[in-house]
PDB file of N, CA and C in Angstrom:
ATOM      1  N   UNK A   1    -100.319 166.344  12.818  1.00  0.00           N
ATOM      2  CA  UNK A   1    -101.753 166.515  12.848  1.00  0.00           C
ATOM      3  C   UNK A   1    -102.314 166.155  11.484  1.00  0.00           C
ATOM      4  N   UNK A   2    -103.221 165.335  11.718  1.00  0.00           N
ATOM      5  CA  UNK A   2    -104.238 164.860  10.309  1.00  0.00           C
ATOM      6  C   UNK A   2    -105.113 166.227   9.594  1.00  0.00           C
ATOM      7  N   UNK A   3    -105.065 166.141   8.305  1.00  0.00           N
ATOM      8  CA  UNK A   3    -105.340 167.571   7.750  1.00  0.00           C
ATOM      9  C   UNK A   3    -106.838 167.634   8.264  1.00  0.00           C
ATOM     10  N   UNK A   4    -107.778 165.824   8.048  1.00  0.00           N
ATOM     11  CA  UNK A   4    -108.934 166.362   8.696  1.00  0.00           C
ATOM     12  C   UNK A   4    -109.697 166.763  10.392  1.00  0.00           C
ATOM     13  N   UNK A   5    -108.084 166.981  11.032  1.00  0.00           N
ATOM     14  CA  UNK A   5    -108.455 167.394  12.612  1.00  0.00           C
ATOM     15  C   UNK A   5    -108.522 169.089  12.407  1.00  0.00           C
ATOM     16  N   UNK A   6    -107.940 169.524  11.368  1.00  0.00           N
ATOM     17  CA  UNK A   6    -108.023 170.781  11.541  1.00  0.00           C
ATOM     18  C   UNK A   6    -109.449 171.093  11.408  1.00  0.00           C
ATOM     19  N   UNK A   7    -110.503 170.849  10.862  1.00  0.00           N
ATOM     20  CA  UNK A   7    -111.681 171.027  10.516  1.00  0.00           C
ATOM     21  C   UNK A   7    -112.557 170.736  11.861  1.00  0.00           C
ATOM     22  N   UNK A   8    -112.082 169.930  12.980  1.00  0.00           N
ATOM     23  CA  UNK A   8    -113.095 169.791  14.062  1.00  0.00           C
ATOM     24  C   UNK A   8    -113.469 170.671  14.547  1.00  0.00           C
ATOM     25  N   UNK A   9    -114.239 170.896  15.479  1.00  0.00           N
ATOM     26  CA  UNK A   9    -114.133 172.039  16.802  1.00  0.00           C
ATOM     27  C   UNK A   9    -113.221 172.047  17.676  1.00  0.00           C
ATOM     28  N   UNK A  10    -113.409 173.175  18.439  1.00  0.00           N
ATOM     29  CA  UNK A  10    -112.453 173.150  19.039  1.00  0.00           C
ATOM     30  C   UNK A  10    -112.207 172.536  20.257  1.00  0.00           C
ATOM     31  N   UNK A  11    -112.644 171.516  20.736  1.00  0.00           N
ATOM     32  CA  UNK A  11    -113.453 171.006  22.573  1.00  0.00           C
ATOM     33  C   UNK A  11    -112.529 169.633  22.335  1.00  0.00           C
ATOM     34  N   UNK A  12    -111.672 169.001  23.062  1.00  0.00           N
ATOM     35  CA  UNK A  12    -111.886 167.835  23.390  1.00  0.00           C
ATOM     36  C   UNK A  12    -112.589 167.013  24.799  1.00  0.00           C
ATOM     37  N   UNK A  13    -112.717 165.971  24.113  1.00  0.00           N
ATOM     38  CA  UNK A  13    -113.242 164.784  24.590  1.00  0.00           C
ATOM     39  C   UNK A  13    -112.692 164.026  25.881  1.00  0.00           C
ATOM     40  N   UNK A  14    -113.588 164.439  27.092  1.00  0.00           N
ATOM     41  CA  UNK A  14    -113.281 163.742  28.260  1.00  0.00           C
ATOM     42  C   UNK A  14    -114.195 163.044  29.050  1.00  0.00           C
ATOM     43  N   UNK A  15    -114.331 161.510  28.936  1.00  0.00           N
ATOM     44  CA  UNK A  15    -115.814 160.947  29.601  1.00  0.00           C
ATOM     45  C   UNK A  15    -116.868 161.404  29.004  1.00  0.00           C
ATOM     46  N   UNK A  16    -116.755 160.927  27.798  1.00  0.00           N
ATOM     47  CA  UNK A  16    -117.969 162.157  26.503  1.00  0.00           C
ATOM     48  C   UNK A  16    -118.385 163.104  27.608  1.00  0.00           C
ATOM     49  N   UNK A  17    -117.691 164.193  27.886  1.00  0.00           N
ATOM     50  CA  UNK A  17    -118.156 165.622  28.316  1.00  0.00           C
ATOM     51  C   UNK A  17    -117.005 166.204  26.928  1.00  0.00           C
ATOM     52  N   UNK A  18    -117.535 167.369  26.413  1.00  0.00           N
ATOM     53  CA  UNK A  18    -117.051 168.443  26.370  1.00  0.00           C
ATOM     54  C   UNK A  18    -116.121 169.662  26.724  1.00  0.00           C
ATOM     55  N   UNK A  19    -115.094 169.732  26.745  1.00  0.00           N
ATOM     56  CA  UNK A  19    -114.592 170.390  27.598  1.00  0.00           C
ATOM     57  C   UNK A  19    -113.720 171.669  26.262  1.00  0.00           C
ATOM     58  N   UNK A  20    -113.987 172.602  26.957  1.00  0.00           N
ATOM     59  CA  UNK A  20    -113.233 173.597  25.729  1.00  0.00           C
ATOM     60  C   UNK A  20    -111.948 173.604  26.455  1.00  0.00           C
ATOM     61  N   UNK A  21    -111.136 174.127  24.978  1.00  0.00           N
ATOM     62  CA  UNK A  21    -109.818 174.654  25.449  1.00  0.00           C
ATOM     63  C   UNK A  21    -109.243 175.501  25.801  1.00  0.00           C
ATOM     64  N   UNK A  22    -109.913 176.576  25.376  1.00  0.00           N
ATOM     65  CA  UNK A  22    -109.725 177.888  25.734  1.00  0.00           C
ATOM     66  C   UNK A  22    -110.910 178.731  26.440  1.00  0.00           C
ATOM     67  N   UNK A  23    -110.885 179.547  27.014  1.00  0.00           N
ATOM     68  CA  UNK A  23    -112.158 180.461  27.244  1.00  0.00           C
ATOM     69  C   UNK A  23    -111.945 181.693  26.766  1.00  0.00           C
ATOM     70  N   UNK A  24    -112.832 182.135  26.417  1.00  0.00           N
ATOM     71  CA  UNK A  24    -112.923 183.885  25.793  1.00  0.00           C
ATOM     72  C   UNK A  24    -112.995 184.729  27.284  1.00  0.00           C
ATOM     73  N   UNK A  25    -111.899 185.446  27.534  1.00  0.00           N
ATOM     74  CA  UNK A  25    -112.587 186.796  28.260  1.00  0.00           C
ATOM     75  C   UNK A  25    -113.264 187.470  28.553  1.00  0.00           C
ATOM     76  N   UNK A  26    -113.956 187.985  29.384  1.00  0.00           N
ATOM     77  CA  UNK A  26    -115.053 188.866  29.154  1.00  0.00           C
ATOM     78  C   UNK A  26    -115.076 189.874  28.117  1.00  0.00           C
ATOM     79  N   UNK A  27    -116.323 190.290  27.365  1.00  0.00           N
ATOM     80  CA  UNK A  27    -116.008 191.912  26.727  1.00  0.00           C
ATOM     81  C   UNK A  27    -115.068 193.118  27.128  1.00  0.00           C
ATOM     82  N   UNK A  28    -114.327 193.496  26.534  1.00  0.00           N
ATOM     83  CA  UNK A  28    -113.465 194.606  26.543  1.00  0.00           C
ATOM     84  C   UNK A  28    -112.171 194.386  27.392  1.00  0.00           C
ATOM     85  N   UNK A  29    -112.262 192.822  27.969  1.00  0.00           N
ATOM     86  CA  UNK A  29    -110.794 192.264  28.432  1.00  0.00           C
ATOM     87  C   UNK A  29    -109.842 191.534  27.743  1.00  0.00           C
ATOM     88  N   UNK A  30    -108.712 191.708  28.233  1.00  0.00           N
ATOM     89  CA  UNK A  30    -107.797 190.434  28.072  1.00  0.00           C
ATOM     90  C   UNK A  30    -107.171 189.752  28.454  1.00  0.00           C
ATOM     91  N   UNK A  31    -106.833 188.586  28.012  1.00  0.00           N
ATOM     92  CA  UNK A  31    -106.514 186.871  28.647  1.00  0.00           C
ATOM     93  C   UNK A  31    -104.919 186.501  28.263  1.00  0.00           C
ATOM     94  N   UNK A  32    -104.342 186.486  29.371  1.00  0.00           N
ATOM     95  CA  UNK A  32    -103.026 186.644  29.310  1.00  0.00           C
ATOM     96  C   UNK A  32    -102.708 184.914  29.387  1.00  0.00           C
ATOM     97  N   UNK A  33    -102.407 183.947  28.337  1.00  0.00           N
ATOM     98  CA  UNK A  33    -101.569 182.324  29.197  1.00  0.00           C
ATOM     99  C   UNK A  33    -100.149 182.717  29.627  1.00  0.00           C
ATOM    100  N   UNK A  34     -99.776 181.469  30.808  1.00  0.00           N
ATOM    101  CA  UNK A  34     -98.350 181.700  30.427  1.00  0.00           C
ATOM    102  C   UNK A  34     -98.692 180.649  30.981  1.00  0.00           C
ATOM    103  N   UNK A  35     -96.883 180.046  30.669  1.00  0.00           N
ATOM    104  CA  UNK A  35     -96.365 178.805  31.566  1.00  0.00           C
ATOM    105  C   UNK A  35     -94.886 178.990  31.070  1.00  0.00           C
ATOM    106  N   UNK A  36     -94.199 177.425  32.359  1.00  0.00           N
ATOM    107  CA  UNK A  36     -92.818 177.506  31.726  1.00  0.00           C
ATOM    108  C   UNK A  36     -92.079 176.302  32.599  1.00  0.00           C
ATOM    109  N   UNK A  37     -91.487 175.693  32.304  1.00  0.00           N
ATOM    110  CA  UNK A  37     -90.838 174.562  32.807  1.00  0.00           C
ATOM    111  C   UNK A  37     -89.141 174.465  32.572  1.00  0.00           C
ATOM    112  N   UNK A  38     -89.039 172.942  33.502  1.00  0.00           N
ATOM    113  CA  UNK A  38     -87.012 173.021  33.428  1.00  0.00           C
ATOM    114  C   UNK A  38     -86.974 171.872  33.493  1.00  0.00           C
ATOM    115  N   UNK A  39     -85.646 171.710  33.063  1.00  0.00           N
ATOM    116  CA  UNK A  39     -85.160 169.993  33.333  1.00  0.00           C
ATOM    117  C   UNK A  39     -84.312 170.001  34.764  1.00  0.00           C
ATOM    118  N   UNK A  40     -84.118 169.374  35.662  1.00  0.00           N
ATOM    119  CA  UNK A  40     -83.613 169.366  36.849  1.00  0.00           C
ATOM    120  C   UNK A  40     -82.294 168.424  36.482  1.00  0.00           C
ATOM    121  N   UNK A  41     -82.037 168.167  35.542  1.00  0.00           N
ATOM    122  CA  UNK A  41     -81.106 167.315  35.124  1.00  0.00           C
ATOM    123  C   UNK A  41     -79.833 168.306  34.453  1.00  0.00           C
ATOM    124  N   UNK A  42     -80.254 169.117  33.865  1.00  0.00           N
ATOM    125  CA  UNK A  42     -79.611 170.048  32.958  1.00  0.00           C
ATOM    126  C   UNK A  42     -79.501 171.718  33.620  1.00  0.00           C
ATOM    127  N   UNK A  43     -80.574 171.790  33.994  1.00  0.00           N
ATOM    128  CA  UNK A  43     -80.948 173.356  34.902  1.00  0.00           C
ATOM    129  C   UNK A  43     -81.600 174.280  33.617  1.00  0.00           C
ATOM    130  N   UNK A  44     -81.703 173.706  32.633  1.00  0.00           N
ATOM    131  CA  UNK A  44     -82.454 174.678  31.425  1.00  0.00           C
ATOM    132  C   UNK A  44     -84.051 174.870  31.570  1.00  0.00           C
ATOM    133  N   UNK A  45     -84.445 175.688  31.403  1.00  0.00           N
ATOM    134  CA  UNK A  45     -85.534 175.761  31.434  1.00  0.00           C
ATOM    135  C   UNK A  45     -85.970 176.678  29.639  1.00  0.00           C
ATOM    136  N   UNK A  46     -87.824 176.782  29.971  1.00  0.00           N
ATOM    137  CA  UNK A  46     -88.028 177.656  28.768  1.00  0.00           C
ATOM    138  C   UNK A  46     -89.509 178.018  29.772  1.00  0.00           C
ATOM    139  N   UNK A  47     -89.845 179.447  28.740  1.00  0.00           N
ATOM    140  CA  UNK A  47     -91.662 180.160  29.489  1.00  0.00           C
ATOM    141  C   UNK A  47     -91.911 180.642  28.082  1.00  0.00           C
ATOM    142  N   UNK A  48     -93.175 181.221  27.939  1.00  0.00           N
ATOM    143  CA  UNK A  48     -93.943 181.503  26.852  1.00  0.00           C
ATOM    144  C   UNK A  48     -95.027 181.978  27.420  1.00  0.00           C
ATOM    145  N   UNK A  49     -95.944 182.800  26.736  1.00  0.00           N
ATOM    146  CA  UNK A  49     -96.992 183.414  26.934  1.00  0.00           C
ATOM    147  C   UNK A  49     -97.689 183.857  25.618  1.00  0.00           C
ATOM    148  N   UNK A  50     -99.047 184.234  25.671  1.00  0.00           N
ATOM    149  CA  UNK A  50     -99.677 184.301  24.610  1.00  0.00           C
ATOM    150  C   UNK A  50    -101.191 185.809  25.460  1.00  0.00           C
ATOM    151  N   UNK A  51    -100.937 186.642  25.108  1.00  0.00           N
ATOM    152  CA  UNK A  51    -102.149 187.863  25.198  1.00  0.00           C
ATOM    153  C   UNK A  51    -103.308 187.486  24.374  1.00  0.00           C
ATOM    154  N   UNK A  52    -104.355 187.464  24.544  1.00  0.00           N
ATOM    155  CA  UNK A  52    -105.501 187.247  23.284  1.00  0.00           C
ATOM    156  C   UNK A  52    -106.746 188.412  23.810  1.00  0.00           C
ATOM    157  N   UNK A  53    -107.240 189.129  22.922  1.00  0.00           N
ATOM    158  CA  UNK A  53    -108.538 189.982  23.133  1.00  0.00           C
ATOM    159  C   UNK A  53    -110.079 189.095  22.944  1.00  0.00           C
ATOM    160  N   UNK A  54    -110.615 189.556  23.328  1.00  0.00           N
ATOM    161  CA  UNK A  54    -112.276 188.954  23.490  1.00  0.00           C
ATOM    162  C   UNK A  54    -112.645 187.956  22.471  1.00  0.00           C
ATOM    163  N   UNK A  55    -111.972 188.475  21.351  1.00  0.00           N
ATOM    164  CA  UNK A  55    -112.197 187.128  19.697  1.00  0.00           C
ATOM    165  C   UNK A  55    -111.490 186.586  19.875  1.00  0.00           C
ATOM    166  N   UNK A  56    -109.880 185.689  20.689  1.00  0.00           N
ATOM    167  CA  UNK A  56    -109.547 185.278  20.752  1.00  0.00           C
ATOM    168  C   UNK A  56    -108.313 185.407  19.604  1.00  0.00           C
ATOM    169  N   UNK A  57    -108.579 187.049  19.080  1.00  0.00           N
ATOM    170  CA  UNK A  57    -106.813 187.230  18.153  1.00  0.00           C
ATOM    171  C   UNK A  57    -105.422 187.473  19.061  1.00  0.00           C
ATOM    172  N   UNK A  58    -104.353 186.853  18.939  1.00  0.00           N
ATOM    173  CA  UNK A  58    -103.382 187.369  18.999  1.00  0.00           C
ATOM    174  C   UNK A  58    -102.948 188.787  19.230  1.00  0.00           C
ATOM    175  N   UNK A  59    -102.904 189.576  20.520  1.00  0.00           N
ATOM    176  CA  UNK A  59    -101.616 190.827  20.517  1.00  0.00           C
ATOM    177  C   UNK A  59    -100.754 190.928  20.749  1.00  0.00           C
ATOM    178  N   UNK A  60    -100.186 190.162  21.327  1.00  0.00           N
ATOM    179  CA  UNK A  60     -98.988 189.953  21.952  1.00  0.00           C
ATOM    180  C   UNK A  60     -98.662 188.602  22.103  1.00  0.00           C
ATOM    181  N   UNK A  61     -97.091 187.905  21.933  1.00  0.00           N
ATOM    182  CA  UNK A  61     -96.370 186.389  21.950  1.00  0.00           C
ATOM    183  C   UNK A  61     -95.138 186.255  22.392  1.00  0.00           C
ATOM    184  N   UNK A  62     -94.548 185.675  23.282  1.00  0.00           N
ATOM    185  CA  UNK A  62     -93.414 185.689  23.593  1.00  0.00           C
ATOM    186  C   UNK A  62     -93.416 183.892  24.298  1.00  0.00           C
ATOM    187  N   UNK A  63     -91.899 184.147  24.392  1.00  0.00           N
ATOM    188  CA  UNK A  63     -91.059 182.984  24.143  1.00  0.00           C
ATOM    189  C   UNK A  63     -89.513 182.881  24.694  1.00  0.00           C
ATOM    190  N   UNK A  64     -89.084 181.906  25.481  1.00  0.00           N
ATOM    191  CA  UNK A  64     -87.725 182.110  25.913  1.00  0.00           C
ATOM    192  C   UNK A  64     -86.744 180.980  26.702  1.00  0.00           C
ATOM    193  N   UNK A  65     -86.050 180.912  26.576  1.00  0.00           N
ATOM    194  CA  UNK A  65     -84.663 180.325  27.132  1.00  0.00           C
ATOM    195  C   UNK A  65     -84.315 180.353  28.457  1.00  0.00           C
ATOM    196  N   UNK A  66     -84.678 179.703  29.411  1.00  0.00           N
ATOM    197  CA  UNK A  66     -83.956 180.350  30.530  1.00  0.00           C
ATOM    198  C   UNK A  66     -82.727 179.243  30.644  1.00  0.00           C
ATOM    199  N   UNK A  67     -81.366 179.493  31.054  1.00  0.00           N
ATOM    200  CA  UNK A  67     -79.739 178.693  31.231  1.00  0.00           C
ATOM    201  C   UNK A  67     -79.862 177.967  32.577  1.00  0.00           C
ATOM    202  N   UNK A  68     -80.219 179.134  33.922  1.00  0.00           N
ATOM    203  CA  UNK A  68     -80.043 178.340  35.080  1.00  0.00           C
ATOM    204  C   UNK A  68     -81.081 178.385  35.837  1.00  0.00           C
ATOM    205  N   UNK A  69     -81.883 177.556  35.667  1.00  0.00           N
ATOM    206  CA  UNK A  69     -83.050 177.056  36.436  1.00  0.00           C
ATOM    207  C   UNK A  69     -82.966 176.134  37.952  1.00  0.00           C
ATOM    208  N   UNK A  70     -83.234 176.493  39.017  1.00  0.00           N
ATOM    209  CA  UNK A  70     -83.451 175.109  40.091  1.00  0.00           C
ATOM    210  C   UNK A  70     -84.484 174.899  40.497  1.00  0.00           C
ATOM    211  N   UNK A  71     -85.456 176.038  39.878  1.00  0.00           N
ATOM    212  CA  UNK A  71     -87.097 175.343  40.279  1.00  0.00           C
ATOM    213  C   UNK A  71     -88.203 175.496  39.233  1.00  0.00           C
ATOM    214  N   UNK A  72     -89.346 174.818  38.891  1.00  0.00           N
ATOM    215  CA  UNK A  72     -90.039 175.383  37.956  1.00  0.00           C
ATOM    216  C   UNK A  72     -90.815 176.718  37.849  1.00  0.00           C
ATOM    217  N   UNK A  73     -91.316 177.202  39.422  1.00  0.00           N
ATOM    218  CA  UNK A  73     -91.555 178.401  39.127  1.00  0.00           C
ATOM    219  C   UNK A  73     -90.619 179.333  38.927  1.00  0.00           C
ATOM    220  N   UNK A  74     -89.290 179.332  38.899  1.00  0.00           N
ATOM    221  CA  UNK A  74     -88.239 180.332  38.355  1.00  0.00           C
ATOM    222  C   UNK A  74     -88.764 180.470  36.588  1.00  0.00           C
ATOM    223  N   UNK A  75     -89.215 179.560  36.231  1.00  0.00           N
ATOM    224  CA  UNK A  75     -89.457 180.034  34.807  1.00  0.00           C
ATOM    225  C   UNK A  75     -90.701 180.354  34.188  1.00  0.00           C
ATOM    226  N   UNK A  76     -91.723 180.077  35.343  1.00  0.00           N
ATOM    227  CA  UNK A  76     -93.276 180.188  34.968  1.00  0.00           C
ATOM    228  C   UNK A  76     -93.316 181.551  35.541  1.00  0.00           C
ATOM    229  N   UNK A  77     -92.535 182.004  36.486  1.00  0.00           N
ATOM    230  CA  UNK A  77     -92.179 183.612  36.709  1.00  0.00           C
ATOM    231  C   UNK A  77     -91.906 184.476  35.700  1.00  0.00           C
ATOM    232  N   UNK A  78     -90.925 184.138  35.264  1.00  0.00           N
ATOM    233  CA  UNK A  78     -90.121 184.629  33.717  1.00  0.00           C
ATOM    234  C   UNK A  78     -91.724 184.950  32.625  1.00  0.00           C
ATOM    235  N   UNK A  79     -91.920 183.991  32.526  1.00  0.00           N
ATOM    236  CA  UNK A  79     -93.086 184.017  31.575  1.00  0.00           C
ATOM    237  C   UNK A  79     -94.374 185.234  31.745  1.00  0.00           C
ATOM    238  N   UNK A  80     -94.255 184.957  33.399  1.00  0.00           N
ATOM    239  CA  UNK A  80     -95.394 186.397  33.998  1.00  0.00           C
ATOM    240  C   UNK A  80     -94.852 187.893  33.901  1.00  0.00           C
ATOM    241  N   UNK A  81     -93.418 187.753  34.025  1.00  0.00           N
ATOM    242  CA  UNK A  81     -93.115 189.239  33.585  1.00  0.00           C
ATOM    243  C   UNK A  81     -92.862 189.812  32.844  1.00  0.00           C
ATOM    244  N   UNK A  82     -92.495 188.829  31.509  1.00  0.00           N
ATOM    245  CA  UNK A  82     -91.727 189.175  30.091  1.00  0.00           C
ATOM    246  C   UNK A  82     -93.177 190.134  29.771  1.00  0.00           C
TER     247      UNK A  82
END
């Protein structure tokens, strides 16, 4: 990343629309991501997730390994329950 992308906003560019990347939660909620993928070649997979409160700080982060994967939601699962 170019030092002066850090300085943009935060929205990219689609058909000059605007499009944000994230959305804020409502007041007094929170916004859980996850995802998680595999190679069908190997059977490895990995999931991750990220908690964020209404300002969009960090409470919670996780991250992981899965060995024997045969489908992708086996690991986008993983990610929803960690």
């Amino acid at each position: 990343m170019e030092f002066r992308d850090l300085f943009k906003p935060h929205f990219e560019s689609r058909c000059n629309k605007l499009v944000p990347r994230w959305k804020r939660p409502p007041a007094e909620r929170l916004k859980i991501n996850a995802d998680g993928g595999f190679s069908q070649e190997t059977g490895e997979g990995s999931w991750g997730f990220i908690l964020r409160d209404e300002d969009g700080d960090v409470l919670l982060a996780g991250a992981g390994k899965l060995h024997h994967a045969t489908e992708t939601w086996q690991s986008e699962l993983l990610a929803c329950i960690q």
